[in-house]
PDB file of N, CA and C in Angstrom:
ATOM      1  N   UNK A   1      -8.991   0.782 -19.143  1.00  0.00           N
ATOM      2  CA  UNK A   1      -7.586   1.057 -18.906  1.00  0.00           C
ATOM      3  C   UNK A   1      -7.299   0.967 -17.409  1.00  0.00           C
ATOM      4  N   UNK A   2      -6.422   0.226 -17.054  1.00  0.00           N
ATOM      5  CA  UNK A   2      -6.085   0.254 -15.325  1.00  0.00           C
ATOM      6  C   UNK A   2      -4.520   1.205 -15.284  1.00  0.00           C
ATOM      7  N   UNK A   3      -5.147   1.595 -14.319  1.00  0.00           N
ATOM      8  CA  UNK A   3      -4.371   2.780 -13.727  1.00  0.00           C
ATOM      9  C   UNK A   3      -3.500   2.552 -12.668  1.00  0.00           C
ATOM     10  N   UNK A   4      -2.388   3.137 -12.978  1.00  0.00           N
ATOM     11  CA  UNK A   4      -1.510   2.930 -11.161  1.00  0.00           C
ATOM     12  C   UNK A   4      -1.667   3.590 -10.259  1.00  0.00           C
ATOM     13  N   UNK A   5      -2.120   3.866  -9.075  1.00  0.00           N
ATOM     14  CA  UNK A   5      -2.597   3.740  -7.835  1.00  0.00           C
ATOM     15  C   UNK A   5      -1.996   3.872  -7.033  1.00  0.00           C
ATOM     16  N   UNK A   6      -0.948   4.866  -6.340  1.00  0.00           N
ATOM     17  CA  UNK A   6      -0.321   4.902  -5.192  1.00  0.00           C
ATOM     18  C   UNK A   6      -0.257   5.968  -3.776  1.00  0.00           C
ATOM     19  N   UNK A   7      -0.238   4.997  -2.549  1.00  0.00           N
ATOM     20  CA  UNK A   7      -0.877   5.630  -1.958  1.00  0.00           C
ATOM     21  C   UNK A   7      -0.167   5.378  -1.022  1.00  0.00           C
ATOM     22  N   UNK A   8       0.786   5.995   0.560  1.00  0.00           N
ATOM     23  CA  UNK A   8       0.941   5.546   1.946  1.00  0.00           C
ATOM     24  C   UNK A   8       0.019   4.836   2.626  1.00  0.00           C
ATOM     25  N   UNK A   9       0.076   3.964   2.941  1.00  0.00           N
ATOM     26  CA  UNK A   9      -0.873   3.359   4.571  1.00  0.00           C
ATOM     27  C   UNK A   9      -0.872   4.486   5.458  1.00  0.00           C
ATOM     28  N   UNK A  10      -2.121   4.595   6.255  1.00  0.00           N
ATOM     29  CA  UNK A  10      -2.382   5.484   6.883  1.00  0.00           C
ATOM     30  C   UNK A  10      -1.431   5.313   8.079  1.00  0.00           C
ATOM     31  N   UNK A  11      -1.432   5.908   9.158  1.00  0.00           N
ATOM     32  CA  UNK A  11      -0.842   5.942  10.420  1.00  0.00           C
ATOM     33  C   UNK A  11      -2.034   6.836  11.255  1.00  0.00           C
ATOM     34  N   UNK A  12      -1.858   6.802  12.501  1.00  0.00           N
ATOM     35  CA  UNK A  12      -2.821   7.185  12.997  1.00  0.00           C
ATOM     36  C   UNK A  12      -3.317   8.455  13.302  1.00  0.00           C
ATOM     37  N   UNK A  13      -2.351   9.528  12.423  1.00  0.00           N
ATOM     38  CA  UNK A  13      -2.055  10.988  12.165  1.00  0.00           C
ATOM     39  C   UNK A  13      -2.130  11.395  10.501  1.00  0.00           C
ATOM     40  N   UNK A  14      -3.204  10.462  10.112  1.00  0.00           N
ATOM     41  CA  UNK A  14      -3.132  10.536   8.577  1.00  0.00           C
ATOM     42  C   UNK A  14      -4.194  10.057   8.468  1.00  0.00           C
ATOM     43  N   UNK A  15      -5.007  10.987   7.190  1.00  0.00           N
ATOM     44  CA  UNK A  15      -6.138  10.867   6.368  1.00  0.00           C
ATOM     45  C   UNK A  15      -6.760   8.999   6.388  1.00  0.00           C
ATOM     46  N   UNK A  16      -7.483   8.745   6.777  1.00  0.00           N
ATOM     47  CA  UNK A  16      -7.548   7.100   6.449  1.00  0.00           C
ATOM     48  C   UNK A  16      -7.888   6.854   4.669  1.00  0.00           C
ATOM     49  N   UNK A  17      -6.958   5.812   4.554  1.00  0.00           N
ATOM     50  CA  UNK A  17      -7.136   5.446   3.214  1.00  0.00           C
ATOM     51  C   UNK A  17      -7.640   4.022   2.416  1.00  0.00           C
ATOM     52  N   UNK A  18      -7.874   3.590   3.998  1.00  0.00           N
ATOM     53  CA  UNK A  18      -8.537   2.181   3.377  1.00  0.00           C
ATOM     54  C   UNK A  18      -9.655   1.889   2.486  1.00  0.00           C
ATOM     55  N   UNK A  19     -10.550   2.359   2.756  1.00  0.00           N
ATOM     56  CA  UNK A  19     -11.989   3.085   2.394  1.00  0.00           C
ATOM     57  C   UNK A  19     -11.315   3.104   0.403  1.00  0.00           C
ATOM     58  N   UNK A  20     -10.841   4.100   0.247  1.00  0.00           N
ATOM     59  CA  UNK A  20     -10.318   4.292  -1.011  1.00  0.00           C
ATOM     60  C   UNK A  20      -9.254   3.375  -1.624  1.00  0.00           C
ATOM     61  N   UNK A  21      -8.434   2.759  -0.797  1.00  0.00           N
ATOM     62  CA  UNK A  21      -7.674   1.839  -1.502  1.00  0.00           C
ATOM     63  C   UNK A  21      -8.356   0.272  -1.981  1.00  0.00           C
ATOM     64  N   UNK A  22      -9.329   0.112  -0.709  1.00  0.00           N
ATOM     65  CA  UNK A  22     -10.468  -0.819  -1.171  1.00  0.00           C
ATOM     66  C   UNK A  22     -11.507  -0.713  -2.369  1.00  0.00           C
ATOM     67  N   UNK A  23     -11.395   0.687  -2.234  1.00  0.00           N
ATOM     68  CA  UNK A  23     -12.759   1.130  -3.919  1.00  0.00           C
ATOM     69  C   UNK A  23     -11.525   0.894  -5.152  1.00  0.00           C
ATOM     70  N   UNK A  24     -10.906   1.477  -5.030  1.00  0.00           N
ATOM     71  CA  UNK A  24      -9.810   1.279  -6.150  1.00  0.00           C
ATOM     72  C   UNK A  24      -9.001  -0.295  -6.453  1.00  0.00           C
ATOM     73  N   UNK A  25      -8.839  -0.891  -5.247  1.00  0.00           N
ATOM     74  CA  UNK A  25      -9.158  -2.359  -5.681  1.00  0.00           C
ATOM     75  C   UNK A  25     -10.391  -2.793  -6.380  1.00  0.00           C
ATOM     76  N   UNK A  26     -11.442  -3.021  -6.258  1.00  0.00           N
ATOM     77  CA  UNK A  26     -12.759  -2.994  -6.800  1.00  0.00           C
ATOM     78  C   UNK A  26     -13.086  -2.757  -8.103  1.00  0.00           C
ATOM     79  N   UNK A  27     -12.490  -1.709  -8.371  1.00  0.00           N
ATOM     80  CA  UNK A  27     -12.457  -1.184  -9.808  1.00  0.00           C
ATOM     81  C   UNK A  27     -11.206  -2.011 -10.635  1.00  0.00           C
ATOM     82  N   UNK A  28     -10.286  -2.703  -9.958  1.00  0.00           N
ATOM     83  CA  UNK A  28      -9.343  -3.001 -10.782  1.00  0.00           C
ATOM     84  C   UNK A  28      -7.859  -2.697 -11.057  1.00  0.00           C
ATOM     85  N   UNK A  29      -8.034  -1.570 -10.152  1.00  0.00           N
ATOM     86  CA  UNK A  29      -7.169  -0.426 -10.003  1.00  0.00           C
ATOM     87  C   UNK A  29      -5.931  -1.472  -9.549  1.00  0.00           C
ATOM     88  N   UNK A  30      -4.450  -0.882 -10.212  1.00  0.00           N
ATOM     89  CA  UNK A  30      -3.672  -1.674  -9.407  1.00  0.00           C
ATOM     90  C   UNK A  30      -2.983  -0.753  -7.983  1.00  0.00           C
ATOM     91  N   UNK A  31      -2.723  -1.168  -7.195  1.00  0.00           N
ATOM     92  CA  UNK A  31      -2.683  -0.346  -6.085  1.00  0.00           C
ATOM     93  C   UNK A  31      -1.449  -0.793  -5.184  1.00  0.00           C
ATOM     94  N   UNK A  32      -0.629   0.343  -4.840  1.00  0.00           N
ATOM     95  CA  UNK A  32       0.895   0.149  -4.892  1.00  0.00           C
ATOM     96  C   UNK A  32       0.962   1.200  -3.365  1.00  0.00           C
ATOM     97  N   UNK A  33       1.457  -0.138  -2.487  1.00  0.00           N
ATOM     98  CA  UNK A  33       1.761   0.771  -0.940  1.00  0.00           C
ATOM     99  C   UNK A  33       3.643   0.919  -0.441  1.00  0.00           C
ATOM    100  N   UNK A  34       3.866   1.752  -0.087  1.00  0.00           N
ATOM    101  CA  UNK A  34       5.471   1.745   0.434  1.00  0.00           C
ATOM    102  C   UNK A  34       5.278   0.716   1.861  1.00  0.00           C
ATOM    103  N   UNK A  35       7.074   0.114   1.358  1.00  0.00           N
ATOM    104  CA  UNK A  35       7.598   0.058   2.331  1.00  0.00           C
ATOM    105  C   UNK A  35       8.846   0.071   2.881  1.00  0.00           C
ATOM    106  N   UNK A  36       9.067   0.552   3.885  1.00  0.00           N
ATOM    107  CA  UNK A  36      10.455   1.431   4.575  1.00  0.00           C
ATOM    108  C   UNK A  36      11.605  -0.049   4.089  1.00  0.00           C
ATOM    109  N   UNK A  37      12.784   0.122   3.367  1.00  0.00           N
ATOM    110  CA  UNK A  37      13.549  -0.775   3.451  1.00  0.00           C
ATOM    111  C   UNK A  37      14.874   0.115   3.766  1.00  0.00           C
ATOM    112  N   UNK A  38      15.619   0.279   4.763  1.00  0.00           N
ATOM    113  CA  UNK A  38      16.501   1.089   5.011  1.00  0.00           C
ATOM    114  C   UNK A  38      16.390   2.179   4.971  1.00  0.00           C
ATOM    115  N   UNK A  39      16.982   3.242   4.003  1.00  0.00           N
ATOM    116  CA  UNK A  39      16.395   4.294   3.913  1.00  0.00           C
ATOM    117  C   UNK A  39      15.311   4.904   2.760  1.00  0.00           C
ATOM    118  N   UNK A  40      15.407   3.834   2.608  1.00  0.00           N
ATOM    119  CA  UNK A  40      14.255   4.086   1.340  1.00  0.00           C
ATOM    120  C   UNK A  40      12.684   3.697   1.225  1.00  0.00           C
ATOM    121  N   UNK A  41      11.936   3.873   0.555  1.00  0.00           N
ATOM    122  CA  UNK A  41      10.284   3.382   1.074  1.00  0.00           C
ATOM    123  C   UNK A  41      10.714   2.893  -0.977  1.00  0.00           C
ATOM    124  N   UNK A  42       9.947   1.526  -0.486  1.00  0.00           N
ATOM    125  CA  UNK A  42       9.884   0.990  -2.016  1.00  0.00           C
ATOM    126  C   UNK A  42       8.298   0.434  -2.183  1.00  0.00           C
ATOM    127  N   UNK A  43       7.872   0.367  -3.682  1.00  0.00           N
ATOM    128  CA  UNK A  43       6.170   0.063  -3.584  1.00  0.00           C
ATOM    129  C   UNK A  43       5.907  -1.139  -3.758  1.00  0.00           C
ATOM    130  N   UNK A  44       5.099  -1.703  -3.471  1.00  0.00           N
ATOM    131  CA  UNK A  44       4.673  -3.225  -3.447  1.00  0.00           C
ATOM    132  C   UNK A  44       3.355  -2.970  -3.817  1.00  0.00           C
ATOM    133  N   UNK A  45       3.252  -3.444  -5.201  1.00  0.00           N
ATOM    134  CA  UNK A  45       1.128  -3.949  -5.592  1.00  0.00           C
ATOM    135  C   UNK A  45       0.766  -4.980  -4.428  1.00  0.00           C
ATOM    136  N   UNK A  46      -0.447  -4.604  -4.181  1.00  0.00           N
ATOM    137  CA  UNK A  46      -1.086  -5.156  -3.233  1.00  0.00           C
ATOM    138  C   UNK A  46      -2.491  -5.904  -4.072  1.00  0.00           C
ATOM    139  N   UNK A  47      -2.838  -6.631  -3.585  1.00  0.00           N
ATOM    140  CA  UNK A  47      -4.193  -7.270  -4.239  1.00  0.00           C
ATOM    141  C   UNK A  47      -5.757  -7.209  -3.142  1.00  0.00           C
ATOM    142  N   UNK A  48      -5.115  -7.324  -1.898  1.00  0.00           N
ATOM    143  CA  UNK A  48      -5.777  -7.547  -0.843  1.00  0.00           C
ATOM    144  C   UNK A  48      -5.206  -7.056   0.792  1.00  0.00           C
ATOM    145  N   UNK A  49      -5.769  -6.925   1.644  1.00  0.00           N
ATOM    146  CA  UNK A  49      -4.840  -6.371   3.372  1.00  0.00           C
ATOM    147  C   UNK A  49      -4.275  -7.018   3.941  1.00  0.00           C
ATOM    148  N   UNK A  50      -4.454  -8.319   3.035  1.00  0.00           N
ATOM    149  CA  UNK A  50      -4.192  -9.731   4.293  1.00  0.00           C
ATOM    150  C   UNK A  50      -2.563  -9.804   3.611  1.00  0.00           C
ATOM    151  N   UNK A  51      -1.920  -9.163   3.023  1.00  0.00           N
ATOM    152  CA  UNK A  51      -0.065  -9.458   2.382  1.00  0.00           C
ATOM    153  C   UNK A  51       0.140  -8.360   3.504  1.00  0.00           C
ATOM    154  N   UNK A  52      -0.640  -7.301   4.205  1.00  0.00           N
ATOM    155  CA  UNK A  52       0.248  -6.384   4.764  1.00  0.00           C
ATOM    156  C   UNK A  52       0.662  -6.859   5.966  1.00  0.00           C
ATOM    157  N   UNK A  53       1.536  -6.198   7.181  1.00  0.00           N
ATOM    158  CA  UNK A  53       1.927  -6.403   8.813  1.00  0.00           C
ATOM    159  C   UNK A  53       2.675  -5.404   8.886  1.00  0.00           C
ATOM    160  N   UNK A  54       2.097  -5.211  10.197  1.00  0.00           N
ATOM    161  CA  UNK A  54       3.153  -4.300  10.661  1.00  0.00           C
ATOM    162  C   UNK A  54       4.663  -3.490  10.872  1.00  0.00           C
ATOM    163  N   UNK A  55       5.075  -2.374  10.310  1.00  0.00           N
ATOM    164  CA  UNK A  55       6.627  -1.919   9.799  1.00  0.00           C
ATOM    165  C   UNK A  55       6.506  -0.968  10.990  1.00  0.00           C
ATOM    166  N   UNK A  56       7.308  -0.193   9.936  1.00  0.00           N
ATOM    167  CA  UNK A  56       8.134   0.793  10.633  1.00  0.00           C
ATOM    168  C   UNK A  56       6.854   1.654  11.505  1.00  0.00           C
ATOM    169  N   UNK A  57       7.250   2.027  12.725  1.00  0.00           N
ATOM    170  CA  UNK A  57       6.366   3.191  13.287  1.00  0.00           C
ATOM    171  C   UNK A  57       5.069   2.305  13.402  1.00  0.00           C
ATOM    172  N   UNK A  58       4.892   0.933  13.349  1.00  0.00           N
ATOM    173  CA  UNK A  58       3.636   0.335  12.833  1.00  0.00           C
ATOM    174  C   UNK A  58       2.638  -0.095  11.883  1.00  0.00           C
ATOM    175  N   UNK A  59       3.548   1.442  11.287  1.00  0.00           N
ATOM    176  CA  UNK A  59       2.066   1.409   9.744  1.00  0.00           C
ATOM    177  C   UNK A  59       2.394   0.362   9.031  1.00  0.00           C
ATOM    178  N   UNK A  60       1.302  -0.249   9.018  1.00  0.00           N
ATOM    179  CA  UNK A  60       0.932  -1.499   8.043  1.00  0.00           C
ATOM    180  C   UNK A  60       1.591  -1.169   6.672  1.00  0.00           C
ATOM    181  N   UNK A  61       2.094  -2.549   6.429  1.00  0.00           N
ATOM    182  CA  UNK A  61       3.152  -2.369   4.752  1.00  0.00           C
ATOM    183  C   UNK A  61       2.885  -3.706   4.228  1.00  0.00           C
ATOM    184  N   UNK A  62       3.247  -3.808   3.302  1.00  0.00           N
ATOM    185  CA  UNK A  62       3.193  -5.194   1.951  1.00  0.00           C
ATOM    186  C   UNK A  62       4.778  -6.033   2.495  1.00  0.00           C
ATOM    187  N   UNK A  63       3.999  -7.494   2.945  1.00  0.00           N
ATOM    188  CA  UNK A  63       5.316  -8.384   3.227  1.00  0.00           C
ATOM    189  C   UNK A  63       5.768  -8.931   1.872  1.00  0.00           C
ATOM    190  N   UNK A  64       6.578  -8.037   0.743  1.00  0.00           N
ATOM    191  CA  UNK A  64       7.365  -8.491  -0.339  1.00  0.00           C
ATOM    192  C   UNK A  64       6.131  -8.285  -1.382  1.00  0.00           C
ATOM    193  N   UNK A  65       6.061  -8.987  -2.523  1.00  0.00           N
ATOM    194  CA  UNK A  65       5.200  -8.992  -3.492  1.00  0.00           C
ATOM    195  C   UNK A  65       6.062  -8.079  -4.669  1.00  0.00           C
ATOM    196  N   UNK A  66       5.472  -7.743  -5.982  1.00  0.00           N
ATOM    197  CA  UNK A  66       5.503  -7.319  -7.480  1.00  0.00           C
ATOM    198  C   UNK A  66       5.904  -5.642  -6.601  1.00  0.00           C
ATOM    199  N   UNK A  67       7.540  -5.037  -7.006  1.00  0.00           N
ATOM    200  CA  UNK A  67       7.857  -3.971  -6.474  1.00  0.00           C
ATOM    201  C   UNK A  67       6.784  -3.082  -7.897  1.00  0.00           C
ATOM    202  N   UNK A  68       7.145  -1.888  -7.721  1.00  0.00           N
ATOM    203  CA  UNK A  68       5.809  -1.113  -8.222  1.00  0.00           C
ATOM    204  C   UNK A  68       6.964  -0.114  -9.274  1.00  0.00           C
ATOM    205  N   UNK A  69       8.235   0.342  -8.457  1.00  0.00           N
ATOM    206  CA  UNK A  69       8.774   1.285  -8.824  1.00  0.00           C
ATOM    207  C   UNK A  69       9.769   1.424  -8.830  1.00  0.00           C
TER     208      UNK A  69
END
């Protein structure tokens, strides 16, 4: 059974989560990161790090892709 998976990108005042968003890729896991669109944070499945770049404040986000939510 695959599971949904959601998680913030770290910032540099936050728990690191790569480590775990990478194991949970691995497993299959589908895995769903925000990103800031006005005032709202919307989720984007991710497959891999290389769809993310740099947003708001920096923290790495998903450029577009399958919204989550």
């Amino acid at each position: 059974m695959r599971t949904a998976f959601l998680r913030i990108w770290t910032s540099k005042k936050e728990v690191m989560t790569r480590d775990l968003i990478e194991k949970a890729l691995q497993m299959g896991k589908t895995v769903a990161v925000p990103r800031v669109e006005g005032d709202d944070m919307v989720y984007y499945e991710i497959k891999d790090f290389s769809t993310l770049k740099s947003g708001y404040f920096g923290i790495m986000e998903p450029d577009g892709g399958n919204v989550c939510m």
